[in-house]
N, C-alpha and C. Protein backbone atom coordinates (compact mmCIF):
# COMPACT_ATOMS: atom_id res chain seq x y z
N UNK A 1 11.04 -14.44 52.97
CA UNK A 1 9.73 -13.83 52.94
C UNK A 1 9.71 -12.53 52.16
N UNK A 2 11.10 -11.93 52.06
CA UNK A 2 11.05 -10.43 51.35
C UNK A 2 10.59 -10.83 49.89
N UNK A 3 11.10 -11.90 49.46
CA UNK A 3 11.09 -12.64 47.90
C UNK A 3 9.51 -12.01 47.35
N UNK A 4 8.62 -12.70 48.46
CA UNK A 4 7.07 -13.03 48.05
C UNK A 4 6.51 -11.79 47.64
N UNK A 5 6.76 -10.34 48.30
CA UNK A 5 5.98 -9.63 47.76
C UNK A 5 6.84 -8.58 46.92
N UNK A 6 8.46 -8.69 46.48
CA UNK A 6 8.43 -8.15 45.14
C UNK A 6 8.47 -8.74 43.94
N UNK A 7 8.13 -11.01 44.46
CA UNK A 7 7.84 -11.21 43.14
C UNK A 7 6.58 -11.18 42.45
N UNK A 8 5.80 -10.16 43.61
CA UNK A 8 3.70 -9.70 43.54
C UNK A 8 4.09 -9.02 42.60
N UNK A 9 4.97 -7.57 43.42
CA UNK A 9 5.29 -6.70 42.13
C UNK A 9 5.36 -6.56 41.19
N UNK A 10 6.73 -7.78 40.89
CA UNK A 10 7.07 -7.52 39.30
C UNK A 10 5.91 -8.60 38.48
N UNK A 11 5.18 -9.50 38.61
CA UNK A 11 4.56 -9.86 38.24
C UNK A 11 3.26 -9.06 37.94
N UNK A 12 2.99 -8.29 38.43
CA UNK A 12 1.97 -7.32 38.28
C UNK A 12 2.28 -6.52 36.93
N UNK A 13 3.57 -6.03 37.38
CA UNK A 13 4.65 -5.27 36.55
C UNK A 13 4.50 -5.45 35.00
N UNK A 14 4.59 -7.33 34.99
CA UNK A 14 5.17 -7.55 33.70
C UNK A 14 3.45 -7.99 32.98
N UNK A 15 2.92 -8.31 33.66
CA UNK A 15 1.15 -8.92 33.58
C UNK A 15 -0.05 -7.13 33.14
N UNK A 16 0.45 -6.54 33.49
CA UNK A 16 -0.74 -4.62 33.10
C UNK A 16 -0.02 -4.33 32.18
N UNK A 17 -1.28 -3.30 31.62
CA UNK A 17 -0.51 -2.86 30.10
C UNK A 17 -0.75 -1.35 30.45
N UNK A 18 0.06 -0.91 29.99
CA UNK A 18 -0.06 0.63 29.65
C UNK A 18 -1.12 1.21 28.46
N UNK A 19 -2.05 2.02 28.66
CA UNK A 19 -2.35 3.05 27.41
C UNK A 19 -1.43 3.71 27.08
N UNK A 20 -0.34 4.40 27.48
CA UNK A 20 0.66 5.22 26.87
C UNK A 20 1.66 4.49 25.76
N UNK A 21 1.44 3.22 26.04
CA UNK A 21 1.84 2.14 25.37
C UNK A 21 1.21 1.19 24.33
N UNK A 22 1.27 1.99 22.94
CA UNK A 22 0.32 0.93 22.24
C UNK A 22 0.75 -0.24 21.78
N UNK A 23 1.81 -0.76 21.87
CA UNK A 23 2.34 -1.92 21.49
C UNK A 23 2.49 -3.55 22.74
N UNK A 24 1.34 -2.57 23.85
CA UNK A 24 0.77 -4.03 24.89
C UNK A 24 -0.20 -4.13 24.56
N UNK A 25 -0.97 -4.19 23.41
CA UNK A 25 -2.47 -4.75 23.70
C UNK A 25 -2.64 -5.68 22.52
N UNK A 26 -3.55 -5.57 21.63
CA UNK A 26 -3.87 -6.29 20.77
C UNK A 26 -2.35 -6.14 19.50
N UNK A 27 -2.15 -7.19 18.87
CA UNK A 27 -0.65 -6.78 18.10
C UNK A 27 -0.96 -7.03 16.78
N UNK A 28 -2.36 -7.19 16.41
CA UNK A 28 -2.35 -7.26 14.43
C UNK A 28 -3.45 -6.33 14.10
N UNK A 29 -3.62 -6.03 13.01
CA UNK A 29 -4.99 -5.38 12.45
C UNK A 29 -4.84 -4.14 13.21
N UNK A 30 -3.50 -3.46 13.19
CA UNK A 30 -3.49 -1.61 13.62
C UNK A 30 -4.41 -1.35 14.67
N UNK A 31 -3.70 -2.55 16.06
CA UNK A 31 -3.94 -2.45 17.27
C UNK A 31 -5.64 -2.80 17.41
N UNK A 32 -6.63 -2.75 16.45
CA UNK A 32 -7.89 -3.34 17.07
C UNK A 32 -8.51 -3.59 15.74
N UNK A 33 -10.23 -3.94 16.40
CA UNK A 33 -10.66 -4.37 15.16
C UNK A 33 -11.25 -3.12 14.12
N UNK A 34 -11.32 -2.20 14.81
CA UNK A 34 -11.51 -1.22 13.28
C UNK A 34 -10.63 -0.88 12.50
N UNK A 35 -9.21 -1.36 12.82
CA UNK A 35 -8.28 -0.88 12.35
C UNK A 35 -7.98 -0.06 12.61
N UNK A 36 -7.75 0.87 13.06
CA UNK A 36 -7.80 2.13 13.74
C UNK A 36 -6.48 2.67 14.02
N UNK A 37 -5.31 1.73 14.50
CA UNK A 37 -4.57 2.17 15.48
C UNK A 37 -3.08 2.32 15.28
N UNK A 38 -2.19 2.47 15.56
CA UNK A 38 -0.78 2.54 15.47
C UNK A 38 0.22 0.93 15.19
N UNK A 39 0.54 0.71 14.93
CA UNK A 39 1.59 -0.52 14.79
C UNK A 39 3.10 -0.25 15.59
N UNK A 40 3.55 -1.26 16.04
CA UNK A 40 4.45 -1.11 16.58
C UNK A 40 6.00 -1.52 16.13
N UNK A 41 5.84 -1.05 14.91
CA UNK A 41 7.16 -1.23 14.27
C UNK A 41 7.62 -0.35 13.26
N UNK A 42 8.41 0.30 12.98
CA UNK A 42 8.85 1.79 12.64
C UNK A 42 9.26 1.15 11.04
N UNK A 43 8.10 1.46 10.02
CA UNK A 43 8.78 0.84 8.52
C UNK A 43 9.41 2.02 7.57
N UNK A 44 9.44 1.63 6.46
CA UNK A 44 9.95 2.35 5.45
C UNK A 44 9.02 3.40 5.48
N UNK A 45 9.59 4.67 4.41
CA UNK A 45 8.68 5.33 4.10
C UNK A 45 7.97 4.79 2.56
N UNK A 46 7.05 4.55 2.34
CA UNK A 46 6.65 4.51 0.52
C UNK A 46 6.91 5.38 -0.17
N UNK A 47 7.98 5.67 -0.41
CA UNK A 47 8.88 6.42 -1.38
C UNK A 47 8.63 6.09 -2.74
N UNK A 48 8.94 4.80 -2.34
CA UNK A 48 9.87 4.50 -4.26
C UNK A 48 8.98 2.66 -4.12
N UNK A 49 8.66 2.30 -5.50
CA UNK A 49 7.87 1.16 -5.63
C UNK A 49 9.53 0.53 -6.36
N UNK A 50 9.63 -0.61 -5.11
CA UNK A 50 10.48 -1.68 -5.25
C UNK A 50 10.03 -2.64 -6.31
N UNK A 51 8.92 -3.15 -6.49
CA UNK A 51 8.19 -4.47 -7.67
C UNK A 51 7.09 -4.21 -7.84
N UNK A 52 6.55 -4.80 -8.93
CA UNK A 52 4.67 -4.90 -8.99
C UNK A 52 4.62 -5.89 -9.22
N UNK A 53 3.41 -6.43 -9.21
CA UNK A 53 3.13 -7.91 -9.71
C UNK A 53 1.76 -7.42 -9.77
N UNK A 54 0.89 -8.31 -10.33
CA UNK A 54 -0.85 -7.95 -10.63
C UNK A 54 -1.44 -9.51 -9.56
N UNK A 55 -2.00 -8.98 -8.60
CA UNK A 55 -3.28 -9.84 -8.33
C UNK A 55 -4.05 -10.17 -8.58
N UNK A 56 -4.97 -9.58 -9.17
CA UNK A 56 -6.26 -9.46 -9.32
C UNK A 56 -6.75 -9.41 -11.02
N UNK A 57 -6.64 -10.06 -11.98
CA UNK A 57 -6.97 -9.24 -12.91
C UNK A 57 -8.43 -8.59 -13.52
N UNK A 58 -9.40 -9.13 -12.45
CA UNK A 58 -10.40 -8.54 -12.38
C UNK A 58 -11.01 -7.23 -11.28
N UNK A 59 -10.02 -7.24 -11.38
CA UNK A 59 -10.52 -5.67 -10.57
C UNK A 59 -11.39 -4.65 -11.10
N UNK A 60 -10.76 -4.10 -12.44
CA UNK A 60 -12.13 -2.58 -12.60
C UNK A 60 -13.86 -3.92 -12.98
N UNK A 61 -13.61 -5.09 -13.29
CA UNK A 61 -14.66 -5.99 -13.21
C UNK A 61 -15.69 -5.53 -11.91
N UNK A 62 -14.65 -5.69 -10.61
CA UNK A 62 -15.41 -5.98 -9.40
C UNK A 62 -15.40 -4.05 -8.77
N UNK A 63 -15.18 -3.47 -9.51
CA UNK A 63 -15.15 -1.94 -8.51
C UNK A 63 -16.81 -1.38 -9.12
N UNK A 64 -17.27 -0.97 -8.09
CA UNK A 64 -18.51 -0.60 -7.72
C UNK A 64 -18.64 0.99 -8.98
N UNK A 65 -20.22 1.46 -8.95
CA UNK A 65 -20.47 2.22 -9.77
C UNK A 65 -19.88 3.57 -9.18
N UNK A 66 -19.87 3.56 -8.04
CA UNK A 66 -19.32 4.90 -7.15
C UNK A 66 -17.77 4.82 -6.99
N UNK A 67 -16.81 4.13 -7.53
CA UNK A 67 -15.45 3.90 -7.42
C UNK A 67 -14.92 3.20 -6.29
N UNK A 68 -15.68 2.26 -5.53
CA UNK A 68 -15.70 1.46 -4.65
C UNK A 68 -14.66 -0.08 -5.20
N UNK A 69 -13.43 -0.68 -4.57
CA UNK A 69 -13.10 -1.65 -5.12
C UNK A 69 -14.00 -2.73 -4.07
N UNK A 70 -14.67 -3.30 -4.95
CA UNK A 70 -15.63 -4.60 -3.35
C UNK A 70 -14.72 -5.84 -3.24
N UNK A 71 -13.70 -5.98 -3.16
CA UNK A 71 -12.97 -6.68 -2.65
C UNK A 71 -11.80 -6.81 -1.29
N UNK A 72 -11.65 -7.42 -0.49
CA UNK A 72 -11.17 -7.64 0.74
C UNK A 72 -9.89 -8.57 0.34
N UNK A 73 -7.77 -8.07 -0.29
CA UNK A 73 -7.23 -8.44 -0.68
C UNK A 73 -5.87 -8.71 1.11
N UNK A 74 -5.70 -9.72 1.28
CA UNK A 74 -5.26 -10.51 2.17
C UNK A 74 -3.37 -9.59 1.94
N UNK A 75 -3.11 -9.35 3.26
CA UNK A 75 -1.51 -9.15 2.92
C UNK A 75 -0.58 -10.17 2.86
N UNK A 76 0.31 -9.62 2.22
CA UNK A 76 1.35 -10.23 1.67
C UNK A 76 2.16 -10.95 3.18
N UNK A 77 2.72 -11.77 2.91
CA UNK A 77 3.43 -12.56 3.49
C UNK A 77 4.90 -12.66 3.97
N UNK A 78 5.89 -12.30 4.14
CA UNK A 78 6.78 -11.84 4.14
C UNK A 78 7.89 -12.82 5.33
N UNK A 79 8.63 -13.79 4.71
CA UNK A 79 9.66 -14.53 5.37
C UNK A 79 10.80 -14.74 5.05
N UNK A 80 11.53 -13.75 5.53
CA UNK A 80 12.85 -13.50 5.34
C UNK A 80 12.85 -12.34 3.72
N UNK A 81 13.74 -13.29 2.58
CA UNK A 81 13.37 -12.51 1.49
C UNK A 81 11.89 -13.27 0.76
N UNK A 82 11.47 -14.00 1.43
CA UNK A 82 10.22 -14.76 0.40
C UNK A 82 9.19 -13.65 0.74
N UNK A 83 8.53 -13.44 -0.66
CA UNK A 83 6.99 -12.93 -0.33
C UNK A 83 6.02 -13.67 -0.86
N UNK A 84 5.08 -14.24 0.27
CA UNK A 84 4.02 -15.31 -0.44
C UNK A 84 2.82 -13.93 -0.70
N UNK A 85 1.61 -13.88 -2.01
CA UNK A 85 0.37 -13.15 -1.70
C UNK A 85 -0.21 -13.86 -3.05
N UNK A 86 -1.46 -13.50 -2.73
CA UNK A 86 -2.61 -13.96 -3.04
C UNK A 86 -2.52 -13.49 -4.69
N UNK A 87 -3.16 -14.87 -5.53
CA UNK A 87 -3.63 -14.43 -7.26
C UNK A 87 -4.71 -14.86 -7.71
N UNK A 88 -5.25 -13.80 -8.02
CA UNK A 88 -6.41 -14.75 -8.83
C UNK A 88 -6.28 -15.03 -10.36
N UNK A 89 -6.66 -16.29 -11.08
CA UNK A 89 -7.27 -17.02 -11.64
C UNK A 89 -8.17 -17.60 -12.60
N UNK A 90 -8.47 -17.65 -13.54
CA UNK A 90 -9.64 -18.08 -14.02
C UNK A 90 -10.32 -17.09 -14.46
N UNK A 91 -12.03 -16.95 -14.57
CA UNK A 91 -12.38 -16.67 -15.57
C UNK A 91 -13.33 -15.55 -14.80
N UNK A 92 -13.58 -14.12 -14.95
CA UNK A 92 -14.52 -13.31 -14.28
C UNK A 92 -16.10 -13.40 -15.03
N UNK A 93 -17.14 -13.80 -13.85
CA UNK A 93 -18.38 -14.16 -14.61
C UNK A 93 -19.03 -12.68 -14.39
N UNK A 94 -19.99 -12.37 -14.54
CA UNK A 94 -21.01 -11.01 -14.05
C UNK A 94 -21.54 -11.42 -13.12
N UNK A 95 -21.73 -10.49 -11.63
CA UNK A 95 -22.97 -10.72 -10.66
C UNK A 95 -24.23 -11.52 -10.99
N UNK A 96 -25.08 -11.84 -10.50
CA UNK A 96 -25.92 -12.29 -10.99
C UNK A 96 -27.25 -10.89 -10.73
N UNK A 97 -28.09 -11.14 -11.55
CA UNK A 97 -29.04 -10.08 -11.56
C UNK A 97 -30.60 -10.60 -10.50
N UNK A 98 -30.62 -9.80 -10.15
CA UNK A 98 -32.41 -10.10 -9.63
C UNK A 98 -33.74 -10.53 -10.47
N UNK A 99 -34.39 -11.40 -10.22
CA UNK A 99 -34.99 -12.25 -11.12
C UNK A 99 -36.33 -11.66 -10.89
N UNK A 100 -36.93 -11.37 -12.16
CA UNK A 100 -37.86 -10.75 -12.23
C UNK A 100 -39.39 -10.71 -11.61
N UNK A 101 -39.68 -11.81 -11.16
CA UNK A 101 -40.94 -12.00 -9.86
C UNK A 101 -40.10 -11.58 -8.21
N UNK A 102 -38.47 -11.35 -8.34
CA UNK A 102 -38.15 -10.92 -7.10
C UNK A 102 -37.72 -12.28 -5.98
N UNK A 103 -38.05 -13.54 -6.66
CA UNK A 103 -37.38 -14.83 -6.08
C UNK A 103 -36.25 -14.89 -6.33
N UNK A 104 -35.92 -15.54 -4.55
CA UNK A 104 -34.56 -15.80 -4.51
C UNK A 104 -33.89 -17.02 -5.22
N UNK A 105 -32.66 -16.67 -5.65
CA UNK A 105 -31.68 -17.15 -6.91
C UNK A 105 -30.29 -17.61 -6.00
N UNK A 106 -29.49 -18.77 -6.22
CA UNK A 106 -28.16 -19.26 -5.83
C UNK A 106 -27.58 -18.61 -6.80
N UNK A 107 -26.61 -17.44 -6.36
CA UNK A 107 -25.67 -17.00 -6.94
C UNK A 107 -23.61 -17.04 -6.87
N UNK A 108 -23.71 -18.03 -7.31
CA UNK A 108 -21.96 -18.24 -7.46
C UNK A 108 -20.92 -17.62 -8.44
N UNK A 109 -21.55 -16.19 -8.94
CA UNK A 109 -20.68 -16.23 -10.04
C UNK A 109 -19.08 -16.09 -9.56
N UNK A 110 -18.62 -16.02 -8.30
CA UNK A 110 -17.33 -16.56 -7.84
C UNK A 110 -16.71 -17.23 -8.35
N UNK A 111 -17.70 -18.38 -8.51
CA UNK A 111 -17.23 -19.79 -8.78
C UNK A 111 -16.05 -19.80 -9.78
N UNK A 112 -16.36 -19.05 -10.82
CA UNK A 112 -15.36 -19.07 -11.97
C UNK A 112 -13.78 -18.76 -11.35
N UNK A 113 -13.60 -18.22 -10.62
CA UNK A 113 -12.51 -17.79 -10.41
C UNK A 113 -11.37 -18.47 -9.42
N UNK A 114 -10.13 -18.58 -9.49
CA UNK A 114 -9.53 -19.49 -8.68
C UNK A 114 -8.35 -18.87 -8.16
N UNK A 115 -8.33 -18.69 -6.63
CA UNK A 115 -7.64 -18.20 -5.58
C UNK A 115 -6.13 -18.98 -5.95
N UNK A 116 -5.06 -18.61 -6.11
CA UNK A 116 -3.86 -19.66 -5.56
C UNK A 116 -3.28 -18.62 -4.79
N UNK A 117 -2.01 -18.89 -4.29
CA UNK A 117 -0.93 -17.99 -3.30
C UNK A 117 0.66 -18.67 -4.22
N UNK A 118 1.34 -17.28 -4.15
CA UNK A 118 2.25 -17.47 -4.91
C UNK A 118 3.50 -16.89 -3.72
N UNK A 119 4.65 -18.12 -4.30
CA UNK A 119 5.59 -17.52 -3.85
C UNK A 119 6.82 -16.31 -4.48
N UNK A 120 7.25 -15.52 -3.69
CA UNK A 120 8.09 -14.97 -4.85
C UNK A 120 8.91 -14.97 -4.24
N UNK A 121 10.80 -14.16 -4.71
CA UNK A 121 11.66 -14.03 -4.08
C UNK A 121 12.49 -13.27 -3.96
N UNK A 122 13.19 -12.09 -3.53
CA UNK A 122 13.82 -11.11 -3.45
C UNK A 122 15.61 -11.96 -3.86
N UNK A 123 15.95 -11.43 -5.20
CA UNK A 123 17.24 -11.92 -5.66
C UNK A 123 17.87 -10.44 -5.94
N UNK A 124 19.11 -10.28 -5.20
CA UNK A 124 19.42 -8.85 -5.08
C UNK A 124 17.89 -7.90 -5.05
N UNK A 125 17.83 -6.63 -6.01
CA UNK A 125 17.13 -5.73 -6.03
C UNK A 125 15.87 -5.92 -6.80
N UNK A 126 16.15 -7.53 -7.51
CA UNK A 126 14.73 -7.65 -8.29
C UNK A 126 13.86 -8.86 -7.71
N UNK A 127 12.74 -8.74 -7.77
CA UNK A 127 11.29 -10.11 -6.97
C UNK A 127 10.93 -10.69 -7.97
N UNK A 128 11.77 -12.31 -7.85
CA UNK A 128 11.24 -13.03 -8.85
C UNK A 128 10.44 -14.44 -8.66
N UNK A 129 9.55 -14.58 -9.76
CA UNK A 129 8.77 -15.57 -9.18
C UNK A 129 9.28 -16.80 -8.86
N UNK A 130 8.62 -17.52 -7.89
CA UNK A 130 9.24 -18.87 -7.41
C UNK A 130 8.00 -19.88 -8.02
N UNK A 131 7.18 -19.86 -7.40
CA UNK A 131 5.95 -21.22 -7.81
C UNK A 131 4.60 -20.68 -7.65
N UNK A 132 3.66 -21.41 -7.74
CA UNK A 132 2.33 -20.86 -7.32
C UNK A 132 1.69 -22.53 -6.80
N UNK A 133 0.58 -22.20 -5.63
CA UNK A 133 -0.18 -23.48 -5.42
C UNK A 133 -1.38 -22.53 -5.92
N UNK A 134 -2.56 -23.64 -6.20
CA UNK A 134 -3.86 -23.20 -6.02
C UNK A 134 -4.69 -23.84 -5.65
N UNK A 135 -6.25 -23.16 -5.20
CA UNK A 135 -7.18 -23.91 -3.89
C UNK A 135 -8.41 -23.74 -4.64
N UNK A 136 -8.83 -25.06 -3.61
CA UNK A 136 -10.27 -25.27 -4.73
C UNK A 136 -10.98 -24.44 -3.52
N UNK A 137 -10.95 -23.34 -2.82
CA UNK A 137 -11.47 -22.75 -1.89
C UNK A 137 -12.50 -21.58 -2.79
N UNK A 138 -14.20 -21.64 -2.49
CA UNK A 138 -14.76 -20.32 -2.90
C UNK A 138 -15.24 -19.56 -1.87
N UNK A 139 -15.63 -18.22 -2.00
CA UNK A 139 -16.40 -17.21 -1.36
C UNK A 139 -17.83 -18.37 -1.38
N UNK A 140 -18.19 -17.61 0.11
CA UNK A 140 -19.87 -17.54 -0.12
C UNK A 140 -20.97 -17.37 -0.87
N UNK A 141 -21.87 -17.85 -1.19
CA UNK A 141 -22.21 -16.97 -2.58
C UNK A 141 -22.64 -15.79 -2.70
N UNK A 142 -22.86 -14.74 -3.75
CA UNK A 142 -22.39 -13.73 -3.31
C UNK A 142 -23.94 -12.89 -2.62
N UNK A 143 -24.85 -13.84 -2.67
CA UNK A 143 -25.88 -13.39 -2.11
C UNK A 143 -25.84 -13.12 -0.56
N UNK A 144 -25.28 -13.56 -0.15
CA UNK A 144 -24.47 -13.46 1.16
C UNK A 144 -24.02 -12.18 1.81
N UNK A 145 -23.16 -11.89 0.84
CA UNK A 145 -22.29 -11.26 1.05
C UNK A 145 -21.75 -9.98 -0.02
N UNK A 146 -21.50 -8.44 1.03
CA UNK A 146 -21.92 -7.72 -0.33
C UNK A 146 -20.15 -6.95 -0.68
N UNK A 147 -19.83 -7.63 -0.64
CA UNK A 147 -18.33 -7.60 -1.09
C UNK A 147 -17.69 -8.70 -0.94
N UNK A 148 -16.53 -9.44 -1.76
CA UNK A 148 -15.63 -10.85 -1.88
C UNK A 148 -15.29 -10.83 -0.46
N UNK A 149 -15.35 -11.86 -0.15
CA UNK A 149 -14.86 -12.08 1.42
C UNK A 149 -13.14 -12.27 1.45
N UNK A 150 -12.66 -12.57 2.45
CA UNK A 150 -10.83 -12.62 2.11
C UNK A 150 -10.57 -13.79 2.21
N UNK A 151 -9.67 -14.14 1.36
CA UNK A 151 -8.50 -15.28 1.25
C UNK A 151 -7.78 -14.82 1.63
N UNK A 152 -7.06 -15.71 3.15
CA UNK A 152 -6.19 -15.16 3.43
C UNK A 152 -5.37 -16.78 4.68
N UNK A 153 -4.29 -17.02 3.51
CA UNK A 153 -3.28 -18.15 3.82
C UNK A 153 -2.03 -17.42 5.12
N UNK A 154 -1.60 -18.55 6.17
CA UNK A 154 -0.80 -18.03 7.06
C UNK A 154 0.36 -18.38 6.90
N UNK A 155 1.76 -18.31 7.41
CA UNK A 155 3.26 -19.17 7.48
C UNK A 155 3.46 -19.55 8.86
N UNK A 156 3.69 -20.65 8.85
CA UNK A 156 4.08 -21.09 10.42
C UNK A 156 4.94 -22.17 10.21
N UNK A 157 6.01 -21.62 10.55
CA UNK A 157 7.39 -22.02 10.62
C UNK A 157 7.45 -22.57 8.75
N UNK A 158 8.19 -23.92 8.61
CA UNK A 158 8.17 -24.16 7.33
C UNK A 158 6.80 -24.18 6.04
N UNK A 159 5.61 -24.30 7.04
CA UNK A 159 4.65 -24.17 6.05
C UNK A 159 3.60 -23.08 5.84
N UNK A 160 3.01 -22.74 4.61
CA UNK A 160 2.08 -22.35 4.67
C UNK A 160 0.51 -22.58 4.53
N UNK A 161 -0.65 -22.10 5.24
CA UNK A 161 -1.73 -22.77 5.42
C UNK A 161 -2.90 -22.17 4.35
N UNK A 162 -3.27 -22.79 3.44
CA UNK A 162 -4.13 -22.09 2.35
C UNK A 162 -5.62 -22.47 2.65
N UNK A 163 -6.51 -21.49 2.70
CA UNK A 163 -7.87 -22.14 2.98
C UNK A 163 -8.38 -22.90 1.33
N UNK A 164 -9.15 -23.86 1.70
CA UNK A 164 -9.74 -25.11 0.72
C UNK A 164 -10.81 -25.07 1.02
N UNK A 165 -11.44 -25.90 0.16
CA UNK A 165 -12.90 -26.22 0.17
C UNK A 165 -13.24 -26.84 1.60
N UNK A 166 -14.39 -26.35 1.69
CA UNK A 166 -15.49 -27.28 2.42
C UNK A 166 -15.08 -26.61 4.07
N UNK A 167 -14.29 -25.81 4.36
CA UNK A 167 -13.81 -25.71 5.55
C UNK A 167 -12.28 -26.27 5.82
N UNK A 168 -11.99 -26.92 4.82
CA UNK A 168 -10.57 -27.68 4.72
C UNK A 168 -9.27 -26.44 4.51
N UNK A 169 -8.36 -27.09 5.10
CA UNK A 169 -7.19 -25.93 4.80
C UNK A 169 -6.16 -27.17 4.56
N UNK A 170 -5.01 -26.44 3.51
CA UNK A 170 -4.37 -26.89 3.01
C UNK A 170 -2.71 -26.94 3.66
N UNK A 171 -2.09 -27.50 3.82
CA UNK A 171 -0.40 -26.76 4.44
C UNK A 171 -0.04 -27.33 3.45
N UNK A 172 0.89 -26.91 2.97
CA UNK A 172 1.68 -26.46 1.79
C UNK A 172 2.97 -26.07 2.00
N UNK A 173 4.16 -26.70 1.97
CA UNK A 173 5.61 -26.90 2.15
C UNK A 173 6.45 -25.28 1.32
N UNK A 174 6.67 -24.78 2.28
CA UNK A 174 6.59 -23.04 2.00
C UNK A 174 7.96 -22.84 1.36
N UNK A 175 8.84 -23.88 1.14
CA UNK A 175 9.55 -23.67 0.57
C UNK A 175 9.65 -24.35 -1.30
N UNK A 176 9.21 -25.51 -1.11
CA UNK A 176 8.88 -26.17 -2.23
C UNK A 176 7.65 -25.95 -3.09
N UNK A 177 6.49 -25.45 -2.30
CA UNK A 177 5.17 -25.23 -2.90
C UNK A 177 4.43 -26.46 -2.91
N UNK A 178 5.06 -27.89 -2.34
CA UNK A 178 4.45 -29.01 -2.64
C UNK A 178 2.64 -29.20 -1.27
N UNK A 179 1.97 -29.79 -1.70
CA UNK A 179 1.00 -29.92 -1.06
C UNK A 179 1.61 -30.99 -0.14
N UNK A 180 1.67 -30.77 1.92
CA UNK A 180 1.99 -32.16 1.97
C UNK A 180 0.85 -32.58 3.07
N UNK A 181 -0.72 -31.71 3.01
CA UNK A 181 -1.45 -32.44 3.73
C UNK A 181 -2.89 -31.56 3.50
N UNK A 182 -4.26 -32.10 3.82
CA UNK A 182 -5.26 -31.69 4.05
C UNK A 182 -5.79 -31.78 4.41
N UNK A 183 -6.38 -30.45 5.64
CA UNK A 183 -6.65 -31.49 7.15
C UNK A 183 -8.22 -30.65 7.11
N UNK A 184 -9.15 -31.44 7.49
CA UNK A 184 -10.00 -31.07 6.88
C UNK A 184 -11.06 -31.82 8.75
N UNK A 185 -10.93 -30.80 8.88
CA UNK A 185 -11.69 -30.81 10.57
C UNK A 185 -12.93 -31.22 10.33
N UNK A 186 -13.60 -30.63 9.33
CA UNK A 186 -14.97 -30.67 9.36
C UNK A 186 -15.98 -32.41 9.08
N UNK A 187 -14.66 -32.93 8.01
CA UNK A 187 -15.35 -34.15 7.14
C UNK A 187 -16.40 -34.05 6.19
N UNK A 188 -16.64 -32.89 5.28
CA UNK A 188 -17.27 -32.56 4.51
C UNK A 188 -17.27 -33.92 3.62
N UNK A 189 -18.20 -34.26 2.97
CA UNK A 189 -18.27 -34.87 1.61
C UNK A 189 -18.07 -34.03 0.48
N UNK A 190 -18.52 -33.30 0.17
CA UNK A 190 -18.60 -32.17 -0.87
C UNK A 190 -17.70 -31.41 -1.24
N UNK A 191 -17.07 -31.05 -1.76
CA UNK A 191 -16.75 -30.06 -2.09
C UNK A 191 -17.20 -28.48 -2.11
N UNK A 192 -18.31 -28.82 -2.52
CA UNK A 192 -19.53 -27.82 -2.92
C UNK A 192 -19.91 -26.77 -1.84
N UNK A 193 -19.88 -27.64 -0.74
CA UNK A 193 -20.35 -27.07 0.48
C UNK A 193 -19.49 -26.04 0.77
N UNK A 194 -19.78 -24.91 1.49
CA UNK A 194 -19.03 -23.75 2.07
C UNK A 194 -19.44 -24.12 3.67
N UNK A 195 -18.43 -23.32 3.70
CA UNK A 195 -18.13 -23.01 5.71
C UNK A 195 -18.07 -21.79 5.80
């Protein structure tokens, strides 16, 4: 009978979180959703830039008149020495403009552009490229939405999961880069269609 109430205890024990403790509560996105908060893992300092690589090559394209970049760029990936992150693609169109009686317009100039995720690889002290997949996945259009929304692919265990069209996501063999499925919950016909 002594058992029953210090296994209340420690169950209590191991079940409450501390505030003095920021590493019991929420564990991604710097402890909450504003970002706000502490992480619980003690990194490097940013000293010294180990590699570059270019993401984006439309960037001063998409940075706002006030020095604003309007894009939302997904972090890097990091398994073991692999680093998977995000590239764009293709071709940068212009916003679309407001139409002169003030009617509303379908605006995709997104469209042009094409998301893949690349792998790379830490060989001794230099990151070299391994493969790239790419996704027929677009933003919303941008009437929607007043900055690029995020692409942002996961790793779980051997694969990684790339978002696709229509609501579809892709897994993708994280070591090979090969496509080996597309599971597509929704049953879209289209392509076209967004989720």
């Amino acid at each position: 009978m002594r058992r029953l109430p210090l296994l209340a205890v420690l169950a209590l024990a191991a079940c409450s979180s501390s505030s003095s403790n920021p590493c019991t509560g929420w564990m991604q996105w710097s402890q909450s959703a504003a970002h706000d908060g502490d992480v619980c893992l003690a990194a490097q300092t940013p000293a010294k830039v180990l590699a570059q690589a270019a993401v984006d090559p439309f960037a001063t394209f998409e940075t706002s008149d006030d020095g604003d970049l309007l894009v939302h760029y997904p972090v890097p990936l990091i398994v073991g020495d692999d680093v998977y992150f995000m590239h764009k693609l293709g071709m940068y169109s212009e916003p679309c403009q407001p139409t002169p009686d003030g009617s509303e317009q379908a605006c995709h100039f997104w469209d042009t552009q094409i998301w893949t995720e690349e792998r790379w690889h830490w060989k001794g002290a230099k990151l070299e490229f391994v493969w790239s997949v790419g996704s027929d996945w677009h933003p919303v259009p941008s009437e929607v939405s007043t900055s690029e929304p995020l692409f942002q692919p996961v790793v779980v265990g051997d694969n990684l999961y790339v978002p696709a069209a229509a609501g579809a996501v892709d897994r993708v063999n994280r070591t090979s880069g090969l496509l080996e499925k597309r599971i597509d919950q929704i049953g879209r016909a289209s392509c076209r269609e967004r989720v």
